[in-house]
N, C-alpha and C. Protein backbone atom coordinates (compact mmCIF):
# COMPACT_ATOMS: atom_id res chain seq x y z
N UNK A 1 0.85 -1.18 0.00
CA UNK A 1 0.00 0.00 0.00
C UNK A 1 0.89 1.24 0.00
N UNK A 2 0.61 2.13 -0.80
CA UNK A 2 1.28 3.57 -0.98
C UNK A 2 0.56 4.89 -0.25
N UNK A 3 0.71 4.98 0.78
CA UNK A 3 0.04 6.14 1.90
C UNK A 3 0.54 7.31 1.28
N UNK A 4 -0.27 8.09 1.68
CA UNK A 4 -0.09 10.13 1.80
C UNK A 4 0.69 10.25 2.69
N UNK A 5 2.04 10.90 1.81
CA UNK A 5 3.10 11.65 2.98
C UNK A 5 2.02 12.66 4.52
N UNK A 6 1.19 12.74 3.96
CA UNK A 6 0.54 13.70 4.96
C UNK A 6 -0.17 12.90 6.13
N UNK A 7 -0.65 11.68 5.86
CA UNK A 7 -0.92 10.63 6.72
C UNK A 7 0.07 10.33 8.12
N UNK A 8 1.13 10.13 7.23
CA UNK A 8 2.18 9.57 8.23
C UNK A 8 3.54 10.96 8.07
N UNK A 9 3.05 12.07 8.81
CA UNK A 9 3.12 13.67 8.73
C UNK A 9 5.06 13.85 9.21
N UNK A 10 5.42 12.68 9.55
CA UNK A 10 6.48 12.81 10.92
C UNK A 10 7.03 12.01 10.36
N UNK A 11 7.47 11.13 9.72
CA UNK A 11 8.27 10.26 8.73
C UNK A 11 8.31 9.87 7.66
N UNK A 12 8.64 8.82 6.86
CA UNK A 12 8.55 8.89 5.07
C UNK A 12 8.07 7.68 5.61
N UNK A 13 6.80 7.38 4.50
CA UNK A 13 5.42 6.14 4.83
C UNK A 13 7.02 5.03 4.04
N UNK A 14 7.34 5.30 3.12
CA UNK A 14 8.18 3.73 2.85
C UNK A 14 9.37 3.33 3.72
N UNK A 15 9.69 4.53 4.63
CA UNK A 15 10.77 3.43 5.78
C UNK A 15 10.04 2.81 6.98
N UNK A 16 8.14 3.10 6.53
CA UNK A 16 7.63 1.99 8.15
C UNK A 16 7.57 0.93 7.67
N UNK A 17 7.77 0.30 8.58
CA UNK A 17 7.60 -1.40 8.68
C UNK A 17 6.67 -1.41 9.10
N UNK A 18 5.40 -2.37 8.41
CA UNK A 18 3.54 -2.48 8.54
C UNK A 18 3.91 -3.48 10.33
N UNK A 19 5.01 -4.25 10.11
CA UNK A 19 4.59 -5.32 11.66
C UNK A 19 5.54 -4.67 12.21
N UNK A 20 6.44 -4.29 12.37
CA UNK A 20 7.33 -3.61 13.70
C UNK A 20 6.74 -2.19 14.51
N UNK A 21 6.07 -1.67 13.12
CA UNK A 21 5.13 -0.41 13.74
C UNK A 21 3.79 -0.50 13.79
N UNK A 22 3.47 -1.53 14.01
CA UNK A 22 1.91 -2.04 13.42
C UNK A 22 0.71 -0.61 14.41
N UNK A 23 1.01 -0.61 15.95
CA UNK A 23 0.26 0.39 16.16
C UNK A 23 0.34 1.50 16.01
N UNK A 24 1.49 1.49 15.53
CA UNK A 24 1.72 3.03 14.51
C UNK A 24 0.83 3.91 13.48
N UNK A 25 1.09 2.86 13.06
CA UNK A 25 -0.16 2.47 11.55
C UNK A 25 -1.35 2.49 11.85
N UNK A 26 -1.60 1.52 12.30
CA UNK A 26 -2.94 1.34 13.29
C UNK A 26 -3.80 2.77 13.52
N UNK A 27 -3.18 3.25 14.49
CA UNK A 27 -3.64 4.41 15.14
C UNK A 27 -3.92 5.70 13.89
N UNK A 28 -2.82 5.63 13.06
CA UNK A 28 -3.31 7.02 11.99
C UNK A 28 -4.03 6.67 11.03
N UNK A 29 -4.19 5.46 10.55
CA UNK A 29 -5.30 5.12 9.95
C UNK A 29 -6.46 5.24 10.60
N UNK A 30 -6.45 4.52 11.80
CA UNK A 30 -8.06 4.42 11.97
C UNK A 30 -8.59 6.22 12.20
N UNK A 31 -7.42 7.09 12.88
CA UNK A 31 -8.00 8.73 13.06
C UNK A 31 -7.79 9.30 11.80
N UNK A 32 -6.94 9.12 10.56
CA UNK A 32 -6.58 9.84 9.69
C UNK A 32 -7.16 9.39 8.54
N UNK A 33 -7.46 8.03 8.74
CA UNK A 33 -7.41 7.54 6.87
C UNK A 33 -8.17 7.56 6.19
N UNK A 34 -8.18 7.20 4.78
CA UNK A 34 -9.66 7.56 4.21
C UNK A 34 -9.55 6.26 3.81
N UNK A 35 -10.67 6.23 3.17
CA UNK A 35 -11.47 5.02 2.35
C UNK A 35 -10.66 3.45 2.18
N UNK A 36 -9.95 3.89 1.58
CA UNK A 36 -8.66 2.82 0.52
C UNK A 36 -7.63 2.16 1.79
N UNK A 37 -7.63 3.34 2.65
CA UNK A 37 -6.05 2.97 3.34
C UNK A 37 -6.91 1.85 4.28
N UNK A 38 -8.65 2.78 5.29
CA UNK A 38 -8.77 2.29 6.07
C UNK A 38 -9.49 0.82 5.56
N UNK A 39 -9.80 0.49 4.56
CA UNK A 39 -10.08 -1.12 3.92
C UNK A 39 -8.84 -2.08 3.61
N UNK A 40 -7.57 -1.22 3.46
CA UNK A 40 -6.40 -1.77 3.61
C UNK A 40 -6.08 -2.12 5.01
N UNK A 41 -6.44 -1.23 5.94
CA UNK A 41 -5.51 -1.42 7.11
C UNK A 41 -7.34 -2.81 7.62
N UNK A 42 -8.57 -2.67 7.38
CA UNK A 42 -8.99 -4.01 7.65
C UNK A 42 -8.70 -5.61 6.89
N UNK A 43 -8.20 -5.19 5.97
CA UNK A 43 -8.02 -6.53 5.52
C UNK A 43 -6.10 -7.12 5.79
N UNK A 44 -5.57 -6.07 6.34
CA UNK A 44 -4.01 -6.66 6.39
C UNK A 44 -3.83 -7.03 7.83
N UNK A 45 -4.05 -6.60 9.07
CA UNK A 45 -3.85 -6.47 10.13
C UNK A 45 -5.44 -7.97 10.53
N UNK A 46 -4.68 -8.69 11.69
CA UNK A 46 -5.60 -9.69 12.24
C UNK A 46 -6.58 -8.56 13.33
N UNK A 47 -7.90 -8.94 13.36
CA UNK A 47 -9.21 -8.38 13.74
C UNK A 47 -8.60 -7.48 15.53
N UNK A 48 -7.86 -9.02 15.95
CA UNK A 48 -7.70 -9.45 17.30
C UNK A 48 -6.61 -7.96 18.33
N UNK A 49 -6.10 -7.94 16.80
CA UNK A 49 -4.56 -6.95 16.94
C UNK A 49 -5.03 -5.32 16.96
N UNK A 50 -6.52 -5.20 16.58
CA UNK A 50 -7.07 -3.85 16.09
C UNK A 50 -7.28 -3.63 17.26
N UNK A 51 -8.62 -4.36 17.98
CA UNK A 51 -9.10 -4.46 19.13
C UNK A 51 -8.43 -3.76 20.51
N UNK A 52 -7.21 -4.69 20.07
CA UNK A 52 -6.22 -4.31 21.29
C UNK A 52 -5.57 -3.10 20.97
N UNK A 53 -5.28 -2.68 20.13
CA UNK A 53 -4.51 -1.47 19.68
C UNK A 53 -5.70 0.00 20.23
N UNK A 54 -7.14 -0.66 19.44
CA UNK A 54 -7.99 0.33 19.99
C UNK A 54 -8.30 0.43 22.13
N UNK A 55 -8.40 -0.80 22.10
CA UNK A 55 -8.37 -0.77 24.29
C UNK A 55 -7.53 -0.07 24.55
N UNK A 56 -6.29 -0.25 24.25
CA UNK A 56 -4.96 0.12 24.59
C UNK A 56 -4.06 1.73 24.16
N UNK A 57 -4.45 2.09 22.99
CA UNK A 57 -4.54 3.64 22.64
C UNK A 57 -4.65 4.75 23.27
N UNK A 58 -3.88 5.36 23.38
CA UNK A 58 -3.66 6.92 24.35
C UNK A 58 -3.70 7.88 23.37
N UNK A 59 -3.19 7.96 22.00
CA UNK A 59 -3.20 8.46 20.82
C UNK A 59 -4.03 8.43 20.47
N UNK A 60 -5.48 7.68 19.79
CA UNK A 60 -7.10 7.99 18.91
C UNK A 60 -7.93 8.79 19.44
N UNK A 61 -8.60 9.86 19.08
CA UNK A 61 -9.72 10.77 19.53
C UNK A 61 -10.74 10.08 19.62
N UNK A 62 -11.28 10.36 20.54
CA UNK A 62 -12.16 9.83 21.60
C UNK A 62 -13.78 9.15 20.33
N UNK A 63 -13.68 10.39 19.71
CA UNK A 63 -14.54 9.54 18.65
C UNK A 63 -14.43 8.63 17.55
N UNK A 64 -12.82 8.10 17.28
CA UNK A 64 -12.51 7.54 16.30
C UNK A 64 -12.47 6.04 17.31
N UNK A 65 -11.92 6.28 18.58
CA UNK A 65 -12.06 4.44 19.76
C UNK A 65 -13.56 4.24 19.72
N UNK A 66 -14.23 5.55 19.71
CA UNK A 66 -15.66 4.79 20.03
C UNK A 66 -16.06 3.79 18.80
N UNK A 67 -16.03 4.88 17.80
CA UNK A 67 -16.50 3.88 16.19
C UNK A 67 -15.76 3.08 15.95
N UNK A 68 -14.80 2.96 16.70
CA UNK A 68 -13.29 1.38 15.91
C UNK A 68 -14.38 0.39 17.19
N UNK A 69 -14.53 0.94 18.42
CA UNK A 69 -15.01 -0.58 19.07
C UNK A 69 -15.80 -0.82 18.68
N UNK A 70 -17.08 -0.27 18.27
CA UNK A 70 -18.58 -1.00 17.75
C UNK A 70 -18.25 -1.40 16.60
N UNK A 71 -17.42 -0.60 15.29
CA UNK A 71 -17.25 -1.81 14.58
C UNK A 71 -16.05 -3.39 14.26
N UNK A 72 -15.71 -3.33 15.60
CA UNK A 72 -15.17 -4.64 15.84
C UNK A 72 -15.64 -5.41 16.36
N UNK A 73 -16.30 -4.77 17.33
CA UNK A 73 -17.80 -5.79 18.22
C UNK A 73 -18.02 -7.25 17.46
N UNK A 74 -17.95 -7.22 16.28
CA UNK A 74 -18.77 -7.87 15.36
C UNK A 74 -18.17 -8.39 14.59
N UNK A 75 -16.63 -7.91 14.49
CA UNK A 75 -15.98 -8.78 13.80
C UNK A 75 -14.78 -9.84 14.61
C-alpha cells in the first residue's frame, strides 16, 4: 500500500515497517485515513490486533475508539 506523505506527517510512509510499527499504523489510519487505506488497514492487520490497539490507545480521539469498538464488536 502507498500512503499520503501527509498521513504519516512525521516520517517517510516507505521506511515503516507495517509489523514492527503495526500500532503506529494502526492508530493514523483508523483517526486519519480515508477510504482505501482504512479497507487496507482491515483486511491486512488480524481483527484481534485492532481491538487491542484500539483498548490500549492513548493516541485515537475519543470519537474515532468509540466507532473502531462498535465496529469490531462484530468482527
Amino acid at each position: 500500500m502507498k500512503f499520503r506523505e501527509s498521513l504519516f506527517w512525521d516520517t517517510k510512509p516507505e521506511k515503516i515497517d507495517f509489523k514492527k510499527n503495526a500500532t503506529y499504523v494502526i492508530e493514523r489510519v483508523m483517526d486519519f485515513g480515508r477510504d482505501d487505506e482504512v479497507k487496507w488497514l482491515w483486511n491486512y492487520y488480524d481483527k484481534s490486533l485492532l481491538k487491542k490497539v484500539v483498548e490500549q490507545s492513548r493516541a485515537l480521539r475519543p470519537e474515532t475508539k468509540a466507532l473502531w469498538t462498535l465496529l469490531l464488536k462484530t468482527a
